[in-house]
N, C-alpha and C. Protein backbone atom coordinates (compact mmCIF):
# COMPACT_ATOMS: atom_id res chain seq x y z
N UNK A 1 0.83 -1.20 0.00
CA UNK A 1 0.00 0.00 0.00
C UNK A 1 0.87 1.26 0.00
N UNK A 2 1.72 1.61 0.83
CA UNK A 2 2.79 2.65 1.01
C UNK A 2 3.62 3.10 -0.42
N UNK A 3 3.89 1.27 -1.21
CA UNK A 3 4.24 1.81 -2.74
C UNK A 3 3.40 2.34 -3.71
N UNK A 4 2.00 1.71 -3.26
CA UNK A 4 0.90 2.62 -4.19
C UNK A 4 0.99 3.94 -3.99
N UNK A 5 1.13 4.80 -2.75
CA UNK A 5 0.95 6.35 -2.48
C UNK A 5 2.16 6.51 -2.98
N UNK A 6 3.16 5.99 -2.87
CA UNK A 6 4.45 6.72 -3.55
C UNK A 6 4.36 7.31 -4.99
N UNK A 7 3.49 5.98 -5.68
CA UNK A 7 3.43 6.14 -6.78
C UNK A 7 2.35 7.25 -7.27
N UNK A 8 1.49 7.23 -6.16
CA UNK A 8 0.22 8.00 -6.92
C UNK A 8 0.20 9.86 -6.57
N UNK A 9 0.49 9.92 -5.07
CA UNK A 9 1.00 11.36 -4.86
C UNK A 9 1.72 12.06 -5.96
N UNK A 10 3.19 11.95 -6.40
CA UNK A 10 3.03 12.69 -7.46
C UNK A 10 2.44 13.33 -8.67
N UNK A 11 1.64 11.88 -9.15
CA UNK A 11 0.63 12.25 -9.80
C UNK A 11 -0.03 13.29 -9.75
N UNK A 12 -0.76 13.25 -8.55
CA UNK A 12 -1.73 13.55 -7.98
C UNK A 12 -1.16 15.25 -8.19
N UNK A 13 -0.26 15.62 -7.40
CA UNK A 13 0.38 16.62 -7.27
C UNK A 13 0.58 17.53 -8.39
N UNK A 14 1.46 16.87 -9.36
CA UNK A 14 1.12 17.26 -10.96
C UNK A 14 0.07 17.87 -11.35
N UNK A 15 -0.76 16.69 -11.55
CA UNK A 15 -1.99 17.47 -11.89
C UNK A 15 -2.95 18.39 -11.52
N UNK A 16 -2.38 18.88 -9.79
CA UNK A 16 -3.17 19.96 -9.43
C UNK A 16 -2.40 21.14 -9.89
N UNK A 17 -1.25 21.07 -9.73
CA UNK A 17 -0.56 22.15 -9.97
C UNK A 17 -1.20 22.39 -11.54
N UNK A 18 -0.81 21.73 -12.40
CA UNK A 18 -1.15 21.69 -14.07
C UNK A 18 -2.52 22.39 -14.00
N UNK A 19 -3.47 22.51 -13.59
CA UNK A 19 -4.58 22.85 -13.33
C UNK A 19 -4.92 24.16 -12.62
N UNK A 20 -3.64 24.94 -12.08
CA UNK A 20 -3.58 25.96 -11.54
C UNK A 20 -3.73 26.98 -12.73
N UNK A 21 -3.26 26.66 -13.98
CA UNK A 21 -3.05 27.52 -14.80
C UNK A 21 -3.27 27.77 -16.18
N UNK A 22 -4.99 27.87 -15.57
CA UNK A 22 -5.58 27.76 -16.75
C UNK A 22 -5.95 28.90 -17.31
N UNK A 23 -5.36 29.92 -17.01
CA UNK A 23 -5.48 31.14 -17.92
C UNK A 23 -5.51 31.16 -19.42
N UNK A 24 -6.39 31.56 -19.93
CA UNK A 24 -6.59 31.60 -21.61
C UNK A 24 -5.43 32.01 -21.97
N UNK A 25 -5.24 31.74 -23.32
CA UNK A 25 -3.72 32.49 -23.73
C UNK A 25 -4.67 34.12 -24.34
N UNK A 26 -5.42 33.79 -24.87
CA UNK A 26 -6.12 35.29 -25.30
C UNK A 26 -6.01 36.03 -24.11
N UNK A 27 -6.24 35.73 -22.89
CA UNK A 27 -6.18 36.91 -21.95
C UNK A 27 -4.86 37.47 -21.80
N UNK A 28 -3.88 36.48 -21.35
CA UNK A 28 -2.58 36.69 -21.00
C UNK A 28 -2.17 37.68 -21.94
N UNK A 29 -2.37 37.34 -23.38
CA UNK A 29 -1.62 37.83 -24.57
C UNK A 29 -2.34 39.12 -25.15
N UNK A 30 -3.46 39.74 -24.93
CA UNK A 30 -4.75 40.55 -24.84
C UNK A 30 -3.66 42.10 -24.84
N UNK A 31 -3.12 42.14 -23.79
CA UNK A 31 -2.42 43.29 -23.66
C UNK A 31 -1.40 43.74 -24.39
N UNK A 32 -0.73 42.31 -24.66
CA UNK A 32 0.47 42.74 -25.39
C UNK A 32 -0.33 42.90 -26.97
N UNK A 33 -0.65 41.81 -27.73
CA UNK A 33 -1.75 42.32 -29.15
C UNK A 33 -2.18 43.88 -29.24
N UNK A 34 -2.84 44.42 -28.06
CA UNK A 34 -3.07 45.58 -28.52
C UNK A 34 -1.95 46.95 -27.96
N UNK A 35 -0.58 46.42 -27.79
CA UNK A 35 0.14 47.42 -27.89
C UNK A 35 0.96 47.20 -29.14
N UNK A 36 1.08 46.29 -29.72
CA UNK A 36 1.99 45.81 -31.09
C UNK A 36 0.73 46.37 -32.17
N UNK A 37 -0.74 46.09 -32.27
CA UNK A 37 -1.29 47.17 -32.76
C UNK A 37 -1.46 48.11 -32.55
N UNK A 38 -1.63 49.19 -31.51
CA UNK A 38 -1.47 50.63 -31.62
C UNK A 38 -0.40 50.97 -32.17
N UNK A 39 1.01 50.51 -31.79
CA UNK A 39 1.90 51.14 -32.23
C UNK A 39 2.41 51.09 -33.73
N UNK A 40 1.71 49.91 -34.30
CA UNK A 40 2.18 50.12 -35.90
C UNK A 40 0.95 51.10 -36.51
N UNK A 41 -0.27 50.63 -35.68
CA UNK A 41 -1.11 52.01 -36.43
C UNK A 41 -0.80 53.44 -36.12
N UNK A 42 -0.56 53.89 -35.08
CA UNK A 42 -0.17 54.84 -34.84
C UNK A 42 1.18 55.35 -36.01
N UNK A 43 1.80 55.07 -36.04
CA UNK A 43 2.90 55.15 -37.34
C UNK A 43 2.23 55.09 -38.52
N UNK A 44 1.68 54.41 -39.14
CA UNK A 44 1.14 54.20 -39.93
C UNK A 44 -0.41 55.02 -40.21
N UNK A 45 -0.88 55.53 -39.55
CA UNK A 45 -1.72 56.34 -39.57
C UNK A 45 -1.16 58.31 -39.36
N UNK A 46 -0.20 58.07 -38.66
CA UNK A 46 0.97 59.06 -38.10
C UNK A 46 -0.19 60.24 -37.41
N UNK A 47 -0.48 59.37 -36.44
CA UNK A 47 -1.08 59.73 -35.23
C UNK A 47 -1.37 59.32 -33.91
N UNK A 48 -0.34 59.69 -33.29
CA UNK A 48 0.28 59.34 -32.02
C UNK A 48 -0.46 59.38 -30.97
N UNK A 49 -1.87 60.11 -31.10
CA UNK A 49 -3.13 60.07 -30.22
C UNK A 49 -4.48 58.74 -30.27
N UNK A 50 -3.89 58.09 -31.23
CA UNK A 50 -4.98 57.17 -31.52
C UNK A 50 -5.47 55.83 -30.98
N UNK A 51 -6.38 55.43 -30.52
CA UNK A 51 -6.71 54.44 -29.58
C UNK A 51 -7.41 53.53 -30.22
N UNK A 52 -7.43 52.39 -29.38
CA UNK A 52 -7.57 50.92 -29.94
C UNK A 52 -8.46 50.13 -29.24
N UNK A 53 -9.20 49.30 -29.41
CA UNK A 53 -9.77 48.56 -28.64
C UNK A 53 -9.87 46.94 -29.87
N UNK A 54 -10.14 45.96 -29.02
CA UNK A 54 -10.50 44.72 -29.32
C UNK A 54 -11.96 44.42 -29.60
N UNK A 55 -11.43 43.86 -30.98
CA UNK A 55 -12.83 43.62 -31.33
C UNK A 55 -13.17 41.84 -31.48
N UNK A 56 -12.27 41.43 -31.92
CA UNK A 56 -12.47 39.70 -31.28
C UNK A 56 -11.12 39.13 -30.87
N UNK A 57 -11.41 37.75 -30.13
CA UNK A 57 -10.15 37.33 -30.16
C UNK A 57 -10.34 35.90 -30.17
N UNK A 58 -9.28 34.76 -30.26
CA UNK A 58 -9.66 33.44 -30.66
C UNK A 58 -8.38 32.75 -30.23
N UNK A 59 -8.28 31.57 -29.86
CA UNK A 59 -7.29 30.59 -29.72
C UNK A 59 -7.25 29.76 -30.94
N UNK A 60 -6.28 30.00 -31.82
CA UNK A 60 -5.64 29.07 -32.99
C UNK A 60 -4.92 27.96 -32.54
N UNK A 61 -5.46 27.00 -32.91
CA UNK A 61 -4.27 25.20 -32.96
C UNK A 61 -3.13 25.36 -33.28
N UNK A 62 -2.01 25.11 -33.33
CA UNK A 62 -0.95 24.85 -33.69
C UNK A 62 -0.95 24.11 -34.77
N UNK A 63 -0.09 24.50 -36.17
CA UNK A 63 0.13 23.54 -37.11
C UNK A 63 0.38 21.93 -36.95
N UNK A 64 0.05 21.19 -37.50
CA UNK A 64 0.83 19.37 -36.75
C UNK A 64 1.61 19.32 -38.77
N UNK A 65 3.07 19.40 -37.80
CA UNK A 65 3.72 19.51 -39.31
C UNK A 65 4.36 18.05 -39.15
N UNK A 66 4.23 16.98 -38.50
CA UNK A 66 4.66 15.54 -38.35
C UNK A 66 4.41 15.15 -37.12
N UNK A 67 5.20 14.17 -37.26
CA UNK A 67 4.73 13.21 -35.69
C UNK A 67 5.20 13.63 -34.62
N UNK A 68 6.48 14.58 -34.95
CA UNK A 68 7.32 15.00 -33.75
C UNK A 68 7.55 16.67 -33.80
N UNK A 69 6.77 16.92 -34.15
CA UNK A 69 7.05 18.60 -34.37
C UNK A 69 5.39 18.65 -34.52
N UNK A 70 5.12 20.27 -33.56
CA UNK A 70 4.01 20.47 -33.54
C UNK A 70 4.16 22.00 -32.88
N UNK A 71 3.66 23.34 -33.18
CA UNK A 71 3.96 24.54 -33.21
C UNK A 71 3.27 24.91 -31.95
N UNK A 72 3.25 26.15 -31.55
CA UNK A 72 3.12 26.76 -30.30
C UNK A 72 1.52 27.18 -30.45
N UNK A 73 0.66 26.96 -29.71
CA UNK A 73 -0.73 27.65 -29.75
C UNK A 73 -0.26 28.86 -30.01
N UNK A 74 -1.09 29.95 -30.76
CA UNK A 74 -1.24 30.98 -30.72
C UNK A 74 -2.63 31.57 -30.61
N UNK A 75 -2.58 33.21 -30.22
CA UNK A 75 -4.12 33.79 -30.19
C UNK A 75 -4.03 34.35 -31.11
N UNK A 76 -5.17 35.09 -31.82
CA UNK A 76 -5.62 35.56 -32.69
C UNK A 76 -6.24 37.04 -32.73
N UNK A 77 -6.06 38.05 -32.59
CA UNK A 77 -6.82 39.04 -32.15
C UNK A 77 -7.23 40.21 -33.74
N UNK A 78 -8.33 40.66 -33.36
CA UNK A 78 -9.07 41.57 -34.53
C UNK A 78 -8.96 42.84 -33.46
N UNK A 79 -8.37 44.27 -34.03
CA UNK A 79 -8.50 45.39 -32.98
C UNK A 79 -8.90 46.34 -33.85
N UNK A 80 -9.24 47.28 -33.58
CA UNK A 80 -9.67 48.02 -34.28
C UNK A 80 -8.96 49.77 -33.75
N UNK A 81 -9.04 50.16 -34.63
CA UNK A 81 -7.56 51.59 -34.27
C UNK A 81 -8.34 52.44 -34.89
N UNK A 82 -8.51 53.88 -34.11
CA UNK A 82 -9.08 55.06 -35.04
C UNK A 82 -8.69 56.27 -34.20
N UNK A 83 -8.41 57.24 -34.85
CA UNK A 83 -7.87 58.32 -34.27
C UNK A 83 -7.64 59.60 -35.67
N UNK A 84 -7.49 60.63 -35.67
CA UNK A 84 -7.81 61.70 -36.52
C UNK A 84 -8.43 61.42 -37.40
N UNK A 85 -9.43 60.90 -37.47
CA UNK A 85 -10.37 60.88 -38.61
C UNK A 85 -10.10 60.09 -39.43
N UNK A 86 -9.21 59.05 -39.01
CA UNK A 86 -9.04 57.46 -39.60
C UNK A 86 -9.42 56.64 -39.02
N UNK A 87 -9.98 55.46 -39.45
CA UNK A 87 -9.99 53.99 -38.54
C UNK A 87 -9.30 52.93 -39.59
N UNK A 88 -9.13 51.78 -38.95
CA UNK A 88 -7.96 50.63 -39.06
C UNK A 88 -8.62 49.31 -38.13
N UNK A 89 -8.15 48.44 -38.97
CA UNK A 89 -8.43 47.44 -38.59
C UNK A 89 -7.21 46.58 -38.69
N UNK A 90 -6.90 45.99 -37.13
CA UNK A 90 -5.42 45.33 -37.37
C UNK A 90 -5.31 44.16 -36.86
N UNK A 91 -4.78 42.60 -37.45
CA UNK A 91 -5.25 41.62 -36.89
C UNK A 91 -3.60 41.29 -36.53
N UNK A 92 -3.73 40.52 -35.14
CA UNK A 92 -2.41 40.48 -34.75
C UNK A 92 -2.32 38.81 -34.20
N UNK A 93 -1.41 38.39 -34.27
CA UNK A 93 -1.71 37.06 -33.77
C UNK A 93 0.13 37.14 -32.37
N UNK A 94 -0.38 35.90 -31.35
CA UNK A 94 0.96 36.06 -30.48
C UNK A 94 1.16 34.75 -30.37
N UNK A 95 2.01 34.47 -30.18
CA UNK A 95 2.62 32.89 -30.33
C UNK A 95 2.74 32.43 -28.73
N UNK A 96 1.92 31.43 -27.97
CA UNK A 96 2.19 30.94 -26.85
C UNK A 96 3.78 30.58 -26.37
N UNK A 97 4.37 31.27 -25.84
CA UNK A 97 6.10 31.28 -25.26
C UNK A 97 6.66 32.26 -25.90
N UNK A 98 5.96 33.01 -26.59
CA UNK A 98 6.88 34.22 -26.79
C UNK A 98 6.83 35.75 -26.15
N UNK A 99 7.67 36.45 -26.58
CA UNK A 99 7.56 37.64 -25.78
C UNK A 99 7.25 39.32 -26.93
N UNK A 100 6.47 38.25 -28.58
CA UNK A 100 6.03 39.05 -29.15
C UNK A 100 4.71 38.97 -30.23
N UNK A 101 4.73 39.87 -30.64
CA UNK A 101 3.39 39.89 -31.66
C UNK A 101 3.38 39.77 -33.11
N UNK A 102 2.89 39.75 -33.97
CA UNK A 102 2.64 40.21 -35.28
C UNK A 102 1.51 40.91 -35.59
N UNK A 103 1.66 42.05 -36.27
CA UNK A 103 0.58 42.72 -36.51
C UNK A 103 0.58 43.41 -37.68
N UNK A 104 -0.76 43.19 -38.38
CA UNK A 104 -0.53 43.42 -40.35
C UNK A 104 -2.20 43.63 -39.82
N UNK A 105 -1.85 44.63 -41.35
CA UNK A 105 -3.03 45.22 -41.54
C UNK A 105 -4.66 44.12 -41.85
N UNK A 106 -6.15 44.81 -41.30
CA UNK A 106 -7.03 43.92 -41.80
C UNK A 106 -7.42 43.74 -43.17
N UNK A 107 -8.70 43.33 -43.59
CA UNK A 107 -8.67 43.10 -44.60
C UNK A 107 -9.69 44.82 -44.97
């Protein structure tokens, strides 16, 4: 019996911890998306007053490019940018483990 708990406590342990942290990646990544879009619209609009808000956001799968390689979740975000009498639409996506964005214009 004593080798069963040996064996099963860690388990056990694991998986609570694993379970601690279930934060969406859209949330986590929410903040950073809409500063990698303001700041290319802002340039690109060349108006340094202009504000942004989110207009959707989504968790993308990871590519499955073989059996042993498989890519990082990423989020997906739609924001929307308007300021001097422009608006913009900028879709940005962030790669789960990184510490950046991409952000290109909408359609």
């Amino acid at each position: 019996m004593n080798t069963r708990l040996r064996l099963i406590f860690p388990i056990a342990a694991l998986a609570a911890i694993s379970g601690c942290n279930s934060t969406p990646l859209t949330t986590t990544k929410q903040p950073m998306a809409l500063d990698f879009a303001l700041k290319r619209a802002r340039f690109e609009m060349s108006c340094p007053e202009a504000t942004g808000s989110v207009l959707s956001s989504e968790t993308i799968q990871p590519p499955n490019v073989g059996p042993r390689f498989q890519g990082p979740q990423r989020a997906q975000f739609t924001i929307g940018v308007a300021g001097c009498g422009k608006r913009e639409t900028m879709v940005v996506i962030c790669a789960d483990g990184s510490d950046g964005c991409f952000a290109a214009e909408g359609r």
